[in-house]
N, C-alpha and C. Protein backbone atom coordinates (compact mmCIF):
# COMPACT_ATOMS: atom_id res chain seq x y z
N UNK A 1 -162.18 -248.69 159.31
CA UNK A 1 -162.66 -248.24 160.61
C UNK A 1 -161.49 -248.26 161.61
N UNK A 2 -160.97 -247.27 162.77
CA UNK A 2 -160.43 -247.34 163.58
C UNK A 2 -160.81 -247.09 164.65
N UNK A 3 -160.48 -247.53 166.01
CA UNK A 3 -160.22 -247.43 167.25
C UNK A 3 -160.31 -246.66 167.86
N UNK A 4 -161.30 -245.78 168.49
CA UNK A 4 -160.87 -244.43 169.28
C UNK A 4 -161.42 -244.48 170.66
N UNK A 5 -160.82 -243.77 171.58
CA UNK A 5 -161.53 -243.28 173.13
C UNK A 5 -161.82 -241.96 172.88
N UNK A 6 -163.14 -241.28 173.66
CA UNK A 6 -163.03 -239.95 173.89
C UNK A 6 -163.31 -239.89 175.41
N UNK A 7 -162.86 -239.00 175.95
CA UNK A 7 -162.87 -238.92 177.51
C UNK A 7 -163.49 -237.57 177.26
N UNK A 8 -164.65 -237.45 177.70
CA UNK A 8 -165.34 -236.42 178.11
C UNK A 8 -166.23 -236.04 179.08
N UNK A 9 -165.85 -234.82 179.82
CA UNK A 9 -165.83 -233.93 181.05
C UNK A 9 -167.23 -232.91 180.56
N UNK A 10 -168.24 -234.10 181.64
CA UNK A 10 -169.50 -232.67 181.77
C UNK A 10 -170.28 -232.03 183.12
N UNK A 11 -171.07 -231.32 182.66
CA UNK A 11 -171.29 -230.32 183.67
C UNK A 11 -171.40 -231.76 185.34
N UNK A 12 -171.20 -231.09 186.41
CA UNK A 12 -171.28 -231.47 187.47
C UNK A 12 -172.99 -231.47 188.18
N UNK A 13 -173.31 -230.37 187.85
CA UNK A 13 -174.36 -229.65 188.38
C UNK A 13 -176.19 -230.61 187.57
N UNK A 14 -175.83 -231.34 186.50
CA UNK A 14 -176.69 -231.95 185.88
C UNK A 14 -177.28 -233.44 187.21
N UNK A 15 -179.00 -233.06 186.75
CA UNK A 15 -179.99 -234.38 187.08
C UNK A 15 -178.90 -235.49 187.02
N UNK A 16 -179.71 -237.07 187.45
CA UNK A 16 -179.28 -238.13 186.88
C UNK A 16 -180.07 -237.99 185.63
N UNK A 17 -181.24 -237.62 185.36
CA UNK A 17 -181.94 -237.75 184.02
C UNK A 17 -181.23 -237.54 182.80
N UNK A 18 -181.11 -236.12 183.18
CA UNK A 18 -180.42 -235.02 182.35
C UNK A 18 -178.88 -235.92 181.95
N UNK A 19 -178.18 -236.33 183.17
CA UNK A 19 -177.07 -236.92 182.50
C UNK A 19 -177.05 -238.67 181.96
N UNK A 20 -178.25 -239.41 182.00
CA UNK A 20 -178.25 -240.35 181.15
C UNK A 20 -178.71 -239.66 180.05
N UNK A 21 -179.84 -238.61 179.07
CA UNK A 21 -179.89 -238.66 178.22
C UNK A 21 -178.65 -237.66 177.65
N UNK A 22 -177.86 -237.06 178.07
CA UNK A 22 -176.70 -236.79 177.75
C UNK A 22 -175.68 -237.73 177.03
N UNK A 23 -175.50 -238.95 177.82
CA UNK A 23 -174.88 -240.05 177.59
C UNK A 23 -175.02 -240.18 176.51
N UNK A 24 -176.63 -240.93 176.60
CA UNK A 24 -177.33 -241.32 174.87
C UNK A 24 -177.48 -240.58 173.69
N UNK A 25 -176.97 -239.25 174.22
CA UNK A 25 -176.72 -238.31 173.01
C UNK A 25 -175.32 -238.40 172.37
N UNK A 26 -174.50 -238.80 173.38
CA UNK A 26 -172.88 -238.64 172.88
C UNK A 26 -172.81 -240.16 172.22
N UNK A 27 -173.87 -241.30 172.57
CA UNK A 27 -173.66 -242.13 172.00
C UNK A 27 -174.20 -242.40 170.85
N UNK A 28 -175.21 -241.62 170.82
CA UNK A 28 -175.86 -241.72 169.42
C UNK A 28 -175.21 -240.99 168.39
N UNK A 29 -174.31 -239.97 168.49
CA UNK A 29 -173.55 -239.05 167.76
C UNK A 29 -172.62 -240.23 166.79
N UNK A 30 -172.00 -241.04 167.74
CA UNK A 30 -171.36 -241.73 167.13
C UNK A 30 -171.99 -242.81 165.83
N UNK A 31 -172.98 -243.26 166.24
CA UNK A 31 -173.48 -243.98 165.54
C UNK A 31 -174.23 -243.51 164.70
N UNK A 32 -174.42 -242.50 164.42
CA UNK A 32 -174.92 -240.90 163.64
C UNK A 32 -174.66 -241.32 162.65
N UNK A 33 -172.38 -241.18 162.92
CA UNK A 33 -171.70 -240.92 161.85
C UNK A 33 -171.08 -242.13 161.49
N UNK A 34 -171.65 -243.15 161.71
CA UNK A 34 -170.96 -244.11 160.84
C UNK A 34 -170.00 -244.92 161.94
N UNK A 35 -170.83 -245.03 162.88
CA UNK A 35 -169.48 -245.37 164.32
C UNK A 35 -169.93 -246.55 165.26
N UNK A 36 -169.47 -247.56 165.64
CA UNK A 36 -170.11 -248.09 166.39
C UNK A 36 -169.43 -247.97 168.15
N UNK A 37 -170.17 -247.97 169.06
CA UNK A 37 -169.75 -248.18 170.24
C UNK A 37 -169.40 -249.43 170.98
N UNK A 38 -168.17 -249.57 171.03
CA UNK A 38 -167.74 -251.00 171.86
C UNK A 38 -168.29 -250.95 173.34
N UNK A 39 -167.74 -249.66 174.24
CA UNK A 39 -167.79 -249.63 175.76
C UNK A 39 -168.04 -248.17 175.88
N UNK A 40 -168.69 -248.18 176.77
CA UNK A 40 -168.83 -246.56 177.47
C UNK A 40 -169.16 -246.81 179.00
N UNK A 41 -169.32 -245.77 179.62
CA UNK A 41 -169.72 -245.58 180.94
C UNK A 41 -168.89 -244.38 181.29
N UNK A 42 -170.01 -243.74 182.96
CA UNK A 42 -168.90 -243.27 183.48
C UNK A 42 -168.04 -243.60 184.40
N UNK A 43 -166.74 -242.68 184.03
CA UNK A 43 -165.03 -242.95 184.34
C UNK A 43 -165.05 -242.62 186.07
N UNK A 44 -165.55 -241.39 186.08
CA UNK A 44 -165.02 -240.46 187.37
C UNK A 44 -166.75 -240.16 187.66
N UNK A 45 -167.10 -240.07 188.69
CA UNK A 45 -168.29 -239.39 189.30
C UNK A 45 -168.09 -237.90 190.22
N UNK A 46 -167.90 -236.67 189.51
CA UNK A 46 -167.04 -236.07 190.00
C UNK A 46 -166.22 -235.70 190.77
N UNK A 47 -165.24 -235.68 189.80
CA UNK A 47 -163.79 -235.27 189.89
C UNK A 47 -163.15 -233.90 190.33
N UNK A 48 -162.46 -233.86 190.92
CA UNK A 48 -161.89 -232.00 190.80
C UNK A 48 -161.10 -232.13 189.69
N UNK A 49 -160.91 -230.39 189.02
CA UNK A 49 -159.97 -231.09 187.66
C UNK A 49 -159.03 -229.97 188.31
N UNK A 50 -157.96 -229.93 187.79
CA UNK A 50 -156.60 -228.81 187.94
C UNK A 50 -157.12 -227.75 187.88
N UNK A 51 -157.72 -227.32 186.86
CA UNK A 51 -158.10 -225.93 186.61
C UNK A 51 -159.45 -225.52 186.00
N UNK A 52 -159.95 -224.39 186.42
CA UNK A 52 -161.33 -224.08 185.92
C UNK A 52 -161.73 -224.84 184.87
N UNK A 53 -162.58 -224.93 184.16
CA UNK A 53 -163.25 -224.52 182.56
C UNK A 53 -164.63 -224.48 182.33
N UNK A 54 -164.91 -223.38 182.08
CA UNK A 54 -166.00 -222.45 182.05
C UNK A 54 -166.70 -222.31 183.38
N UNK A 55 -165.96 -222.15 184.40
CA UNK A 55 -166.05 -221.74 185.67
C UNK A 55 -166.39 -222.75 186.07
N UNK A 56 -166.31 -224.46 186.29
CA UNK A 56 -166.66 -225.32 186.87
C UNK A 56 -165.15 -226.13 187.38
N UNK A 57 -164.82 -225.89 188.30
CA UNK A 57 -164.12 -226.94 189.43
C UNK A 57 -164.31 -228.70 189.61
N UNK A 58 -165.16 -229.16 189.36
CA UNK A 58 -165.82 -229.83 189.22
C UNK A 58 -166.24 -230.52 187.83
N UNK A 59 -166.04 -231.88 187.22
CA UNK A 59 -166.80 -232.60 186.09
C UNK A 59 -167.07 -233.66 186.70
N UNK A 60 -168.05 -234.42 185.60
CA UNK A 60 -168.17 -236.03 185.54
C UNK A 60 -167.64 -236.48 184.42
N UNK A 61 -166.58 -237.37 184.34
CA UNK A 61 -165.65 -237.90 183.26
C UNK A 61 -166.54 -238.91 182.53
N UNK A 62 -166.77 -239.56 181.69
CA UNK A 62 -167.57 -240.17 180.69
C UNK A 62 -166.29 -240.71 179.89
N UNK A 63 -166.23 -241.87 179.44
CA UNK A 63 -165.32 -242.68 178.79
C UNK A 63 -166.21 -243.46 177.82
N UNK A 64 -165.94 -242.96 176.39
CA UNK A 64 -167.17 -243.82 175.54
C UNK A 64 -165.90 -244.72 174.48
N UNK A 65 -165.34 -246.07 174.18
CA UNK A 65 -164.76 -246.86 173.15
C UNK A 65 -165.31 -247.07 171.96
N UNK A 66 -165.22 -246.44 171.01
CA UNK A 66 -165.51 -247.11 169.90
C UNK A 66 -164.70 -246.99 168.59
N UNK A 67 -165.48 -247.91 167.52
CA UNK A 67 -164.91 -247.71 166.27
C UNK A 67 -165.70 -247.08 165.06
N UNK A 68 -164.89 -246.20 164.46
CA UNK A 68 -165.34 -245.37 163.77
C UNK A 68 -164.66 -244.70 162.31
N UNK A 69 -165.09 -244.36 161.27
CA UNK A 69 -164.07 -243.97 159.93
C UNK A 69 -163.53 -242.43 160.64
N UNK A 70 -162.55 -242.60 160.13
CA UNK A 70 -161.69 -241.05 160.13
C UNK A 70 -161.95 -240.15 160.16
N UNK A 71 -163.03 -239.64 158.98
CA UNK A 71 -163.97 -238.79 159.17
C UNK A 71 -165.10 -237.93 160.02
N UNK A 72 -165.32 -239.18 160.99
CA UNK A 72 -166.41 -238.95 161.66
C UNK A 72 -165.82 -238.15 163.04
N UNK A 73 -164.73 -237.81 162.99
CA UNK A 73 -163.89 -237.73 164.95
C UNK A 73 -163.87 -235.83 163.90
N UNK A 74 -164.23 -235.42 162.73
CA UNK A 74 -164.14 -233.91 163.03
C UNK A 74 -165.65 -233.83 163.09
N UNK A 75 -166.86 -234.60 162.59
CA UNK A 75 -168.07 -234.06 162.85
C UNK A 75 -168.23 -234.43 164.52
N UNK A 76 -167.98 -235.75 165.49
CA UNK A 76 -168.30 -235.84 166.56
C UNK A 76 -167.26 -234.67 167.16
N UNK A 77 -166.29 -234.06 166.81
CA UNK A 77 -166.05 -232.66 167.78
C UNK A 77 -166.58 -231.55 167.48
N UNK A 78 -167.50 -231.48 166.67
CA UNK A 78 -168.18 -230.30 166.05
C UNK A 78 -169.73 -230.42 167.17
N UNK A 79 -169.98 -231.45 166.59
CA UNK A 79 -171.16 -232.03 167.46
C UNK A 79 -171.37 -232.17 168.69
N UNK A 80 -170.25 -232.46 169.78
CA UNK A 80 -169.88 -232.54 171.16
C UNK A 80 -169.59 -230.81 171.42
N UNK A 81 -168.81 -229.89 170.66
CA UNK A 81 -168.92 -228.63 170.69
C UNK A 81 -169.84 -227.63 171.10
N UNK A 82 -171.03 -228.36 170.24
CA UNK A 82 -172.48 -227.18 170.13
C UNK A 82 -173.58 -227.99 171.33
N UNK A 83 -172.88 -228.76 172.29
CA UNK A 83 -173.52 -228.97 173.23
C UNK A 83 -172.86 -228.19 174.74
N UNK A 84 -173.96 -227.12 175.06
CA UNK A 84 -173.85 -226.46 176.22
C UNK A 84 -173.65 -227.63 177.38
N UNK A 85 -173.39 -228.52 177.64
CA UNK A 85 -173.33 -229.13 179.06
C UNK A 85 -171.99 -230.12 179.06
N UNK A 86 -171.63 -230.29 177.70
CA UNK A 86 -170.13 -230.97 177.78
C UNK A 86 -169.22 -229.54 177.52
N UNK A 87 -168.29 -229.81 178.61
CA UNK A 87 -166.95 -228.91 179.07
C UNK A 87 -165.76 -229.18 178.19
N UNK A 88 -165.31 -230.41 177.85
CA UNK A 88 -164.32 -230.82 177.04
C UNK A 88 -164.37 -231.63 176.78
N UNK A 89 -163.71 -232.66 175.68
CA UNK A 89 -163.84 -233.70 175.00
C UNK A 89 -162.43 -234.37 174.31
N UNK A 90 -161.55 -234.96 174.74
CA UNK A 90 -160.31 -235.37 174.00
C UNK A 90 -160.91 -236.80 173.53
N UNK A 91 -160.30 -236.74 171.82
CA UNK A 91 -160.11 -237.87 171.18
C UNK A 91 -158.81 -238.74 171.50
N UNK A 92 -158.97 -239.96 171.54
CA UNK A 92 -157.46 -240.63 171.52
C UNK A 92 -157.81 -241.66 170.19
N UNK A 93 -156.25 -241.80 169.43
CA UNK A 93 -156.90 -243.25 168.56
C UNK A 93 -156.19 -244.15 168.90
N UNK A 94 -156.89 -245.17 169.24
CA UNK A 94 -155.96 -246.74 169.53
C UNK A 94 -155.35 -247.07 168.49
N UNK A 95 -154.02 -247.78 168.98
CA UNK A 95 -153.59 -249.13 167.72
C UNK A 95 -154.21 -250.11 167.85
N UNK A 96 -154.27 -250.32 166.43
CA UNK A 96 -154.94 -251.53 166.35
C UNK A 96 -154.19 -253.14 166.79
């Protein structure tokens, strides 16, 4: 198992509803695939970002920690992908 952050940027324009069960979706993804979650929350309560993406000026940054097999960081970007309300998603992997 290793170490990872994903910092991910979603829609601005979302409920509070809408964006806690958002949350619990990106967190359940993980634990889907074989992953557990150390820390999450959100990072930024929107942010301006540098530049458009998909015409929004505007995100809410989401910072989720966990650990997870190797494998699982191409299905959770596949999975974070085919969701219309997350904008982007970078993996980082910690050292251990």
């Amino acid at each position: 198992m290793n170490k990872y952050e994903a910092m991910i940027i979603v829609k601005p324009d979302l409920s509070d509803e809408d964006k806690k069960t958002l949350f619990k979706q990106i967190d359940d993804a993980v634990t889907k695939n074989g992953g557990a979650i150390t820390q999450s929350g959100v990072w930024a309560e929107r942010r301006k970002m540098c530049f458009p993406i998909k015409k929004f000026i505007e995100g809410v940054y989401y910072l989720a920690a966990f650990n997870a097999p190797s494998g699982a960081i191409k299905e959770l970007r596949n999975t974070y992908k085919l969701n219309e309300n997350i904008l982007r998603v970078l993996f980082t992997r910690m050292d251990n």
